[in-house]
Protein backbone atom coordinates (compact mmCIF):
# COMPACT_ATOMS: atom_id res chain seq x y z
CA UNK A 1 209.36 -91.31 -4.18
CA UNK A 2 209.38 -88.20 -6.28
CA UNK A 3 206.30 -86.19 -5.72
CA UNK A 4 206.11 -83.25 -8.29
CA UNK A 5 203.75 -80.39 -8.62
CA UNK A 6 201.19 -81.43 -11.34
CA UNK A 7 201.03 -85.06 -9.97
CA UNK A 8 197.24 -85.66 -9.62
CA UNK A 9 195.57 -87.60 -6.59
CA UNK A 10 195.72 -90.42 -8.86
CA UNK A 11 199.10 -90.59 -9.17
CA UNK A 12 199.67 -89.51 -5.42
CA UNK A 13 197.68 -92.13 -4.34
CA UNK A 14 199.96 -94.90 -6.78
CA UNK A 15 202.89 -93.49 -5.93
CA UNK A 16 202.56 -93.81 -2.58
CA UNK A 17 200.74 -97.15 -2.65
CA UNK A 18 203.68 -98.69 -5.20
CA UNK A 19 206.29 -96.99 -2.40
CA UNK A 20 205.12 -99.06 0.16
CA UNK A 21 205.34 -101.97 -2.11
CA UNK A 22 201.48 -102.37 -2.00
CA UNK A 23 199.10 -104.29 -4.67
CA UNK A 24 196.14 -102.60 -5.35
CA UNK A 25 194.52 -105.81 -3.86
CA UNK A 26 196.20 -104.95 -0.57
CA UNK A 27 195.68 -101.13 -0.58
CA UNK A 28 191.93 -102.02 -1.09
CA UNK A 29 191.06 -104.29 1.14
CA UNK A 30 193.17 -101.78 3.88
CA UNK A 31 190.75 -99.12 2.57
CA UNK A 32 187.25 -101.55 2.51
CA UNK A 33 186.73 -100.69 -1.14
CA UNK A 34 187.25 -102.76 -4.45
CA UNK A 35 190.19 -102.90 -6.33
CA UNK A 36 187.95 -101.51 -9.38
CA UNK A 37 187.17 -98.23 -6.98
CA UNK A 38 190.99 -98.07 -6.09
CA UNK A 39 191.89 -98.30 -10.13
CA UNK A 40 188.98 -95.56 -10.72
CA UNK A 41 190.73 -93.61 -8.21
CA UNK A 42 194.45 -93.90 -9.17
CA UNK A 43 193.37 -93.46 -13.35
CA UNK A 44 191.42 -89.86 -11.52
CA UNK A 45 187.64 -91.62 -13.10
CA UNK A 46 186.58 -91.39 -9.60
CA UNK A 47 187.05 -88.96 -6.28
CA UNK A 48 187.54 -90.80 -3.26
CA UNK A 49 185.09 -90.23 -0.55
CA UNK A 50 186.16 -88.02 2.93
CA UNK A 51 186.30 -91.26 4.94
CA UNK A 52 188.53 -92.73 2.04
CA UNK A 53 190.89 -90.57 2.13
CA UNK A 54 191.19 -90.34 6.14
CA UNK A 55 192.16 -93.96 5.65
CA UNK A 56 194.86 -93.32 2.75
CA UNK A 57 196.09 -90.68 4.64
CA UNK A 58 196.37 -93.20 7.33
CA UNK A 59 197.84 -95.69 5.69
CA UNK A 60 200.16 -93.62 3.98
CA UNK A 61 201.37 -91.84 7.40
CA UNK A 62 200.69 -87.82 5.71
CA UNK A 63 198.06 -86.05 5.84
CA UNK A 64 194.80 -85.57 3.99
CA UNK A 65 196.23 -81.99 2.44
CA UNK A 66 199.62 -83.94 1.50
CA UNK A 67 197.38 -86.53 -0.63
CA UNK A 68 194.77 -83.31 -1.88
CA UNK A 69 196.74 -80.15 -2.34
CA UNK A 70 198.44 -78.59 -5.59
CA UNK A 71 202.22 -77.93 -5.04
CA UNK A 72 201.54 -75.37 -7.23
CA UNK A 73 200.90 -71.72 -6.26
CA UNK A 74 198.63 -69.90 -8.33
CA UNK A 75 199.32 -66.18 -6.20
CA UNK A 76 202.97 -67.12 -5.93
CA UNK A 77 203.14 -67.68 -10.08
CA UNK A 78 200.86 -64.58 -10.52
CA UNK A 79 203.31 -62.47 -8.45
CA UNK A 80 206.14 -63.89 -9.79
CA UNK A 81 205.00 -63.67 -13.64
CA UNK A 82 203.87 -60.11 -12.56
CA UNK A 83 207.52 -58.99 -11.57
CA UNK A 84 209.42 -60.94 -13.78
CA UNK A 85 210.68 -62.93 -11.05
């Protein structure tokens, strides 16, 4: 799986569902939602819910930062942009 830095939860949440060689029908009904809501979610229409993604998390064995956080760092750019590093 190749994670890079401007993936968006969306694609995160693909990604890691297509990984596990998941169908949306399969990650959904894992996660109690609709495979519309999951599709709303992976094309970023839609923000899952706290609860939601406790249960990605989960289900996807990392953690709730993994599936939320930017790999990018703005301070480390600034810094490095800053001293023409």
């Amino acid at each position: 799986m190749n994670i890079k830095n401007d993936n968006t939860l969306g694609e995160k949440i693909m990604l890691y569902r297509t990984s596990r060689g998941m169908t949306k029908s399969e990650l959904a009904d894992k996660l109690n939602i609709s495979v519309e809501t999951l599709t709303r979610y992976e094309n970023n229409t839609s923000i899952p819910s706290h609860e939601t993604l406790a249960l990605m998390a989960a289900e996807f064995n990392v953690s709730v930062n993994m599936l939320l956080r930017s790999f990018n760092d703005p301070i480390k750019e600034r810094r490095q942009k800053n001293h023409g590093i």
